[in-house]
Each structure stands twice: as structure tokens, then as C-alpha cells.
N, C-alpha and C. Protein backbone atom coordinates (compact mmCIF):
# COMPACT_ATOMS: atom_id res chain seq x y z
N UNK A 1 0.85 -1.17 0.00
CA UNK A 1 0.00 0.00 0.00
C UNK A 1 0.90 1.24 0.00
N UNK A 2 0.29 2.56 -0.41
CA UNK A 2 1.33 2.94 -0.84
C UNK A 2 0.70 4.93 -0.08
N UNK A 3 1.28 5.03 1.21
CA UNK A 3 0.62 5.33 2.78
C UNK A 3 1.18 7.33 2.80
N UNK A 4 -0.13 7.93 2.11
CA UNK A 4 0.60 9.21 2.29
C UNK A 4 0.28 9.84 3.44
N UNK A 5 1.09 10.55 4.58
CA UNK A 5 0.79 10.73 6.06
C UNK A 5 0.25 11.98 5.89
N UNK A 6 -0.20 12.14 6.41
CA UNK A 6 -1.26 13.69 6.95
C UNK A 6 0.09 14.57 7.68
N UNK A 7 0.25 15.63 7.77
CA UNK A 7 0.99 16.37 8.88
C UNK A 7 1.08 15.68 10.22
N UNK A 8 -0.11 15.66 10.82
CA UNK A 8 -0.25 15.24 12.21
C UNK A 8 0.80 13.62 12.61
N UNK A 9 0.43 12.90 11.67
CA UNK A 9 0.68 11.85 11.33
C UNK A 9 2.26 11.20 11.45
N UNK A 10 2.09 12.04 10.31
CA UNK A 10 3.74 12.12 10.42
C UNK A 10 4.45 12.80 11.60
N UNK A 11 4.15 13.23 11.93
CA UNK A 11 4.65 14.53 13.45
C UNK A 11 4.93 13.31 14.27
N UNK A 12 3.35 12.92 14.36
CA UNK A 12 3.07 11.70 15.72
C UNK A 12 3.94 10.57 15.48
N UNK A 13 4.67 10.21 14.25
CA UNK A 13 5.08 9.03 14.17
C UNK A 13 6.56 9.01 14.05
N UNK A 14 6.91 10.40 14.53
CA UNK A 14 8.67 10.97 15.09
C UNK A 14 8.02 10.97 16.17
N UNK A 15 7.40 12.31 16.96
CA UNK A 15 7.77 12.23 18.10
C UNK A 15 6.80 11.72 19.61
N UNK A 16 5.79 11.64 18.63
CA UNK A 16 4.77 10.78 19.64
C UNK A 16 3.93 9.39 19.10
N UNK A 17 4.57 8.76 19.06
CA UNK A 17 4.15 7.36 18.32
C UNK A 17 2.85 6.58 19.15
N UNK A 18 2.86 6.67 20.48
CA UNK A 18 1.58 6.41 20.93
C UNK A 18 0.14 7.00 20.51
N UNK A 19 -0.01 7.92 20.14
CA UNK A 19 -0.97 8.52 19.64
C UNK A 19 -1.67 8.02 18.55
N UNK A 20 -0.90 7.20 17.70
CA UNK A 20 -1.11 6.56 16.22
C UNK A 20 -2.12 5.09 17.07
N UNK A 21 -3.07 4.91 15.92
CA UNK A 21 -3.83 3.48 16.52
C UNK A 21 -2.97 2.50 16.33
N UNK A 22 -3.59 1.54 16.74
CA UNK A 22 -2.65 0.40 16.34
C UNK A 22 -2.63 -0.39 15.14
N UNK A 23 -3.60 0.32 13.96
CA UNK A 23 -4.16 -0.38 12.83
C UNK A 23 -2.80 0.37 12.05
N UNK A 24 -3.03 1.67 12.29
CA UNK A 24 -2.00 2.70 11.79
C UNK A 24 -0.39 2.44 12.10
N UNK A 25 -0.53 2.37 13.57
CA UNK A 25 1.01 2.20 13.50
C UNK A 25 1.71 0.81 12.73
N UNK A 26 0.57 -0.24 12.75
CA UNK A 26 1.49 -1.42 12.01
C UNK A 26 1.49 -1.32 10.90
N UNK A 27 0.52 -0.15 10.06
CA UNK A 27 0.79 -0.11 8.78
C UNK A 27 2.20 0.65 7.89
N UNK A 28 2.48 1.47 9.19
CA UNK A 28 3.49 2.24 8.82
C UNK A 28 4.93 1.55 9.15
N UNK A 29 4.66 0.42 9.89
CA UNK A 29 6.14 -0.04 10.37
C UNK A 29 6.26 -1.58 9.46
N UNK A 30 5.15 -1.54 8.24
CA UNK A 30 4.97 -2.67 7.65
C UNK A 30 5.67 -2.73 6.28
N UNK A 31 7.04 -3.27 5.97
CA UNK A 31 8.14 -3.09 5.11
C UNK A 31 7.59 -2.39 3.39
N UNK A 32 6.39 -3.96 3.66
CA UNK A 32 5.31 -3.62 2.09
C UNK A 32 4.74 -2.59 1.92
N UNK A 33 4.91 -1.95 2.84
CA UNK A 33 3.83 -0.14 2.74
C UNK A 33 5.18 0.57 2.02
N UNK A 34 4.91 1.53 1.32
CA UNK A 34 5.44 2.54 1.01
C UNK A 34 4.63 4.01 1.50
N UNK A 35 5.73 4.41 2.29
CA UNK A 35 5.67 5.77 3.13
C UNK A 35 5.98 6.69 2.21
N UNK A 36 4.45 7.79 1.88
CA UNK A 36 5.03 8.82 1.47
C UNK A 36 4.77 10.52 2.04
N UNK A 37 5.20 11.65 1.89
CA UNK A 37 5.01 12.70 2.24
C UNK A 37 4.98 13.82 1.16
N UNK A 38 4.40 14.73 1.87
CA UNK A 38 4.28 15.76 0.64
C UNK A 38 4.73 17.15 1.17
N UNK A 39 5.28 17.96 0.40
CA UNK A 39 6.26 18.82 0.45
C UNK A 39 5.05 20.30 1.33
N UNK A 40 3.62 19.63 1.13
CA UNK A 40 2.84 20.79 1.81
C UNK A 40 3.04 20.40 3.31
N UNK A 41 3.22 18.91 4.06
CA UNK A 41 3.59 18.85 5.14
C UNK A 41 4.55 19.57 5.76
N UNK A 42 5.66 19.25 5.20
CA UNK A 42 7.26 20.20 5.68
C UNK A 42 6.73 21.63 5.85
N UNK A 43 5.21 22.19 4.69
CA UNK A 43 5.28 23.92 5.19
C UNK A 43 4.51 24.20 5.66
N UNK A 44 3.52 23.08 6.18
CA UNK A 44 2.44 23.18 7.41
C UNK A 44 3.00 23.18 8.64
N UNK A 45 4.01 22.04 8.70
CA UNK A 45 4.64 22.06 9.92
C UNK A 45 5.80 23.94 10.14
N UNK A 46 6.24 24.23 9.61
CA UNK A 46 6.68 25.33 9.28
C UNK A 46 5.57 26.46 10.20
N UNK A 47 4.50 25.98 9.39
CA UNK A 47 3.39 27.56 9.85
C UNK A 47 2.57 26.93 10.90
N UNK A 48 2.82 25.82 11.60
CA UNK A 48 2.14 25.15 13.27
C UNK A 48 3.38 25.75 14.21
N UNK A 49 4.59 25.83 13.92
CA UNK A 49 5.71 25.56 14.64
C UNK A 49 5.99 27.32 15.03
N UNK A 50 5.40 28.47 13.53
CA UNK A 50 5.62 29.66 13.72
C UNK A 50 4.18 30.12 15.11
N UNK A 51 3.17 29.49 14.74
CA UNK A 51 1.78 29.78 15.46
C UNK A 51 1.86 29.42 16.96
N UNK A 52 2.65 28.31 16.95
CA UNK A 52 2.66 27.98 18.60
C UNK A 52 1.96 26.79 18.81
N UNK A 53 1.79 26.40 17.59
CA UNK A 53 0.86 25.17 17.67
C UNK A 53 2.03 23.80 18.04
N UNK A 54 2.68 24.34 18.06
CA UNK A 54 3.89 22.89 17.73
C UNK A 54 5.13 23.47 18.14
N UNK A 55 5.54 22.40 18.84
CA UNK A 55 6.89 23.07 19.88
C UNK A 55 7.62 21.68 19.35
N UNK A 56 9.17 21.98 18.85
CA UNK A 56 9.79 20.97 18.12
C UNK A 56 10.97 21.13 19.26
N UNK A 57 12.09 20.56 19.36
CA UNK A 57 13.37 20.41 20.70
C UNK A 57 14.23 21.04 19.67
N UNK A 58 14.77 21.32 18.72
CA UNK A 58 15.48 21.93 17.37
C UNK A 58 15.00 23.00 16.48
N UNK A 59 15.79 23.41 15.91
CA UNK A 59 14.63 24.63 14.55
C UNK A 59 14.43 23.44 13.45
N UNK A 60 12.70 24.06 12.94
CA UNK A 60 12.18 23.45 12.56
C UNK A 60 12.79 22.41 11.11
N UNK A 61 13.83 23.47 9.92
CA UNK A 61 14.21 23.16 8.97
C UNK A 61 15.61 21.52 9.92
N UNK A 62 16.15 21.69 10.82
CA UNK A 62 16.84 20.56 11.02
C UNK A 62 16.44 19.79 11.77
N UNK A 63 14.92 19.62 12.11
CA UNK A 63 14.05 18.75 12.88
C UNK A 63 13.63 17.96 11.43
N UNK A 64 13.05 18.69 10.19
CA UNK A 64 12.74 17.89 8.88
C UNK A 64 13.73 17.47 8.04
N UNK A 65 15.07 17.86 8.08
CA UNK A 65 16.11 17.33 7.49
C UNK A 65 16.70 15.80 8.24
N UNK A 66 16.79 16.02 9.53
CA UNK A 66 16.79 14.72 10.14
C UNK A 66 15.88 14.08 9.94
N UNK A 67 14.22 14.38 10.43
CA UNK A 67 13.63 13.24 10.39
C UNK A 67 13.80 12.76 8.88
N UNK A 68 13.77 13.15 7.62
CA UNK A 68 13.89 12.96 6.17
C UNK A 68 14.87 11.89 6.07
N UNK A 69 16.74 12.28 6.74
CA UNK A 69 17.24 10.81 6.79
C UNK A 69 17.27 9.84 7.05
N UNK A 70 16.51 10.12 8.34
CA UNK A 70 16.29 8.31 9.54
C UNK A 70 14.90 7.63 8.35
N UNK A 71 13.79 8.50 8.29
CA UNK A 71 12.95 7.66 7.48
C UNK A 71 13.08 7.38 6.32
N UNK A 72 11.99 6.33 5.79
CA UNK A 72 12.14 6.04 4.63
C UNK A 72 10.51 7.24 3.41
N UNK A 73 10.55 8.12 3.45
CA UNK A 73 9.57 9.01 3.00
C UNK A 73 9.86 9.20 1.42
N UNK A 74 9.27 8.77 0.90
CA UNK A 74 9.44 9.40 -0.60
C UNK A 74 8.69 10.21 -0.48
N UNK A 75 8.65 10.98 -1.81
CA UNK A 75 8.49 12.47 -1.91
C UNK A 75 7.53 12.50 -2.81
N UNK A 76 5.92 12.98 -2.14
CA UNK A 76 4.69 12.93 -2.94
C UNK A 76 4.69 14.12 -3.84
N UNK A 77 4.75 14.12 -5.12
CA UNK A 77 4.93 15.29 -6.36
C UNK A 77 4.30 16.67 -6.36
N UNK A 78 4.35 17.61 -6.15
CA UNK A 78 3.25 18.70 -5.71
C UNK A 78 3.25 19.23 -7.25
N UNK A 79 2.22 18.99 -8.20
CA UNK A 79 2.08 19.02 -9.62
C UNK A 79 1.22 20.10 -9.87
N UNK A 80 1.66 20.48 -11.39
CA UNK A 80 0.01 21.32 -11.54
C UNK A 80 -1.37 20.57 -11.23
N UNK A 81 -0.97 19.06 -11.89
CA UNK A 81 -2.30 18.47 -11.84
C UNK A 81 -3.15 18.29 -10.21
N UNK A 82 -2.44 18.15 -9.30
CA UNK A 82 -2.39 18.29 -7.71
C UNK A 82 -3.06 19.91 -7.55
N UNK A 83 -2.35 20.84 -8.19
CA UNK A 83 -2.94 22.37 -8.08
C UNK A 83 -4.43 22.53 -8.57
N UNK A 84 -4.62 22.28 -9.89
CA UNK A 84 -5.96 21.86 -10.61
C UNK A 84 -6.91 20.90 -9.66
N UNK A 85 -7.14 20.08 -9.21
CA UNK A 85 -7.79 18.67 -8.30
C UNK A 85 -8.11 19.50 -7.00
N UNK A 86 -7.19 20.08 -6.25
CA UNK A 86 -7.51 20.57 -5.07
C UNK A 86 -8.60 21.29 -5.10
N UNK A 87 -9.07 22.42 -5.68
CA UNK A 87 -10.58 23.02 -5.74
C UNK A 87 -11.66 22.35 -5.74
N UNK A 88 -11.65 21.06 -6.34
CA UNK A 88 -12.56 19.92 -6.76
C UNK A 88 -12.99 18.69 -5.60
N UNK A 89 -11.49 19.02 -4.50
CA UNK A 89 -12.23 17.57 -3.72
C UNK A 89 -13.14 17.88 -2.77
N UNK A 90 -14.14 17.25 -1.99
CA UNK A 90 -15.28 17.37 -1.60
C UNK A 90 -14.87 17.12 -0.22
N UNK A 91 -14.61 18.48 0.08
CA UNK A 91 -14.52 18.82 1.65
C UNK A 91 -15.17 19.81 1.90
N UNK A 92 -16.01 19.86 3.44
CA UNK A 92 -16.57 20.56 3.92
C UNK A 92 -15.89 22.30 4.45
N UNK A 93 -14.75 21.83 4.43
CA UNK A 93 -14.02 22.93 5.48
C UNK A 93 -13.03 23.26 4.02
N UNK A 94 -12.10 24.86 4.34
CA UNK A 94 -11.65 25.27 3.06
C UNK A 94 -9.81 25.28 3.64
N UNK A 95 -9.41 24.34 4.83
CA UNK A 95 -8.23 24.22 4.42
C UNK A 95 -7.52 24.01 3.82
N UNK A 96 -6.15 24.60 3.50
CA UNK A 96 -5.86 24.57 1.84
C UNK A 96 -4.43 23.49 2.06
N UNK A 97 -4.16 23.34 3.28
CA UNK A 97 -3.28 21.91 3.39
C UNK A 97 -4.03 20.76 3.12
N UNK A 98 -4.98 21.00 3.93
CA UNK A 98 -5.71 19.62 3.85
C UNK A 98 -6.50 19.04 2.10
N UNK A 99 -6.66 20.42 1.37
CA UNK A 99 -7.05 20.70 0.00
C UNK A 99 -6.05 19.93 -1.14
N UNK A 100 -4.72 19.85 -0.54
CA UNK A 100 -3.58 19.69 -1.32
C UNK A 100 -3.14 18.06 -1.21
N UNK A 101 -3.07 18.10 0.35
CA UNK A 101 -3.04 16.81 0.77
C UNK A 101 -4.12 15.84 0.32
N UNK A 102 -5.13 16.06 0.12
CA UNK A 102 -6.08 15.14 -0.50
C UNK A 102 -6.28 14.64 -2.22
N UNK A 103 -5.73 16.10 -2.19
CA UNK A 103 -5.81 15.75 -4.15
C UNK A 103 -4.43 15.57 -3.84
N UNK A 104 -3.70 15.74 -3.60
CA UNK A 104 -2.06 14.60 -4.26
C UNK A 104 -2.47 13.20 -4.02
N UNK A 105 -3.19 12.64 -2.71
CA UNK A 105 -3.56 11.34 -2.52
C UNK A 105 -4.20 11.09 -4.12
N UNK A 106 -4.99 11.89 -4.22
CA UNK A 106 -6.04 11.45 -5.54
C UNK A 106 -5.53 11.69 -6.90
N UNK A 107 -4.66 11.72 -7.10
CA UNK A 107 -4.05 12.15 -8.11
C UNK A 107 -2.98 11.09 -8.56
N UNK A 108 -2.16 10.74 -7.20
CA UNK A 108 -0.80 9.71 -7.41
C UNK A 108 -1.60 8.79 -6.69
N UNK A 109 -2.87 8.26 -6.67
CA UNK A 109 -3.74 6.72 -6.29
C UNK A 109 -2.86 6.66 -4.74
N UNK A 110 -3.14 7.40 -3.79
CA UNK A 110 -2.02 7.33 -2.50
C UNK A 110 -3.24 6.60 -1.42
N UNK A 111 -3.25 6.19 -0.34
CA UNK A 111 -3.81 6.19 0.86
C UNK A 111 -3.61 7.56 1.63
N UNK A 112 -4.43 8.36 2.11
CA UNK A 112 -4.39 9.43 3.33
C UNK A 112 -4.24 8.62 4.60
N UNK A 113 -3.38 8.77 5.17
CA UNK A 113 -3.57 8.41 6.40
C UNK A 113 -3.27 9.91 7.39
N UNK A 114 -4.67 9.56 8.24
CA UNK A 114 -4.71 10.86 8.57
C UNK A 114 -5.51 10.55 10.33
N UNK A 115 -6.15 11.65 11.21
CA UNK A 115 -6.56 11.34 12.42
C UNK A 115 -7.75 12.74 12.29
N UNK A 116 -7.72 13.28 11.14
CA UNK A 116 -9.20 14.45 10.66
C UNK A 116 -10.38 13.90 10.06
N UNK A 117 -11.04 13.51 11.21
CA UNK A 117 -12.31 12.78 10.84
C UNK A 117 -12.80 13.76 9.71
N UNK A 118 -12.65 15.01 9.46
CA UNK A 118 -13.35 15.73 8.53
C UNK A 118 -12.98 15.36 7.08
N UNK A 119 -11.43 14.54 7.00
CA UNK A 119 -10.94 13.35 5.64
C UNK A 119 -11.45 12.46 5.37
N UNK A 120 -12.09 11.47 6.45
CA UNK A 120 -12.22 10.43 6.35
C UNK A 120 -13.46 9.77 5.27
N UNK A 121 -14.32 10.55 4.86
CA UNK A 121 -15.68 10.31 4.37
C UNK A 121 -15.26 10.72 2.32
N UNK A 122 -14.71 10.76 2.44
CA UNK A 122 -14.50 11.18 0.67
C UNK A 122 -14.42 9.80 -0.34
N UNK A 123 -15.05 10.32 -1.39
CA UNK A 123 -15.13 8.76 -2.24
C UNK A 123 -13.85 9.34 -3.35
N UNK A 124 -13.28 10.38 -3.52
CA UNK A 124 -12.15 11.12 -4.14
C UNK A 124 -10.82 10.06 -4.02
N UNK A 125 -10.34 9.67 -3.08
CA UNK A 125 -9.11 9.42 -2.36
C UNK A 125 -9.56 8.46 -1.45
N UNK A 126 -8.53 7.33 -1.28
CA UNK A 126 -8.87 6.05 0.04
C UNK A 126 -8.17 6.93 0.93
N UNK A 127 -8.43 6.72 2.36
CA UNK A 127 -8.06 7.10 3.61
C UNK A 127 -8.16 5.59 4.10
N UNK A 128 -7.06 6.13 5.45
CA UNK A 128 -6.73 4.99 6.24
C UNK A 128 -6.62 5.79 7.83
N UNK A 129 -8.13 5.40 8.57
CA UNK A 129 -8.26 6.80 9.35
C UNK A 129 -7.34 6.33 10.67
N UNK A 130 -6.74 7.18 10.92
CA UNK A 130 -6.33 7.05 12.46
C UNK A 130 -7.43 7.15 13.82
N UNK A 131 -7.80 6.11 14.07
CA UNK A 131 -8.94 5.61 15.28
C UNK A 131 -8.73 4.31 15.83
């Protein structure tokens, strides 16, 4: 399966790994999954970390450069076609991470794995909900 992490997700699965279910965490520690991320994560986390939302032990750019080496994350494509799709997916709320993050899932056939019940309901993109 081929497992694109939500922000949160990914956060939780550096530095708070309990938080992840247990459906989730074995999917991510499961060799056959392919882990991927998307370059809107690295600048969400960026604008949580400026807000106060997110307190990292390092600055933020060498908290994502490390975690980038220890894991295995390929790098979800941030495309025009990803730019185009995002207006289109069928979310209630007008976040524009979460806008991006959903159409790259839908675009490169990804899994969301995510813990925003407000993702979880889309026939756009498979999700793999964190619960």
C-alpha cells in the first residue's frame, strides 16, 4: 500500500508514536507499505511551529532534514495536476493543506492516512483513518 501521512501523522510518528492506533502504527512499520510525504507537510509544519501550535526540541528546517534521513519518505509530487484537483475535492471545510493533501492522494492513487475525521468520508481518495 502505498501510505501518504497527513501532517499530524507524520509529526506523531517521530515524536509521539503512541498517539497513532494500532491499525496505523502497524501499517506504517509494515516493510510492504510505502511511506510517502508531501512537500505541503514540511510547510504546514513550518506555519504550526511559527503559530505555537507545535513546539519541536530543534529549529524546525533541522528537525525535517533529520527526520527525512532516519525515514524512509518518498516524496509525494506537488504538480500542476495536484494544483488543478484541489478546488474539486469534496470537503466541507476550506483548508488549503488539507485541499492539497487530498488531491495529491487522488491524483498519485495514495492512501491518506490521517486522524481528521473531517478526511475520512471522501469517495475522491482512500483514507486509512487514524482511530
Amino acid at each position: 500500500m502505498k501510505l501518504l501521512l497527513d501532517t499530524h501523522i507524520w509529526v506523531w510518528s517521530v515524536a509521539e508514536p503512541a498517539r497513532l492506533a494500532p491499525g496505523v502504527a502497524a501499517a506504517l512499520e509494515d516493510p510492504s507499505n510505502e511511506l510517502w510525504l508531501s512537500p505541503i507537510s514540511t510547510w504546514e509544519l513550518f506555519v504550526l511551529v511559527d503559530r505555537g501550535r507545535l513546539v519541536l526540541d530543534i529549529e524546525p528546517a533541522r528537525w525535517v532534514r533529520r527526520v527525512l534521513r532516519q525515514a524512509p519518505f518518498r516524496e509525494a509530487p506537488l504538480t500542476h495536476e495536484v494544483a488543478m484537483r484541489s478546488p474539486s475535492i469534496d470537503l466541507r471545510h476550506r483548508d488549503p493543506a488539507d485541499r492539497f493533501l487530498a488531491a495529491t492522494a487522488a491524483v498519485h492513487g495514495l492512501t491518506l492516512v490521517t486522524a481528521d475525521a473531517r478526511l475520512f468520508h471522501s469517495t475522491q481518495y482512500a483514507v486509512l483513518p487514524n482511530r
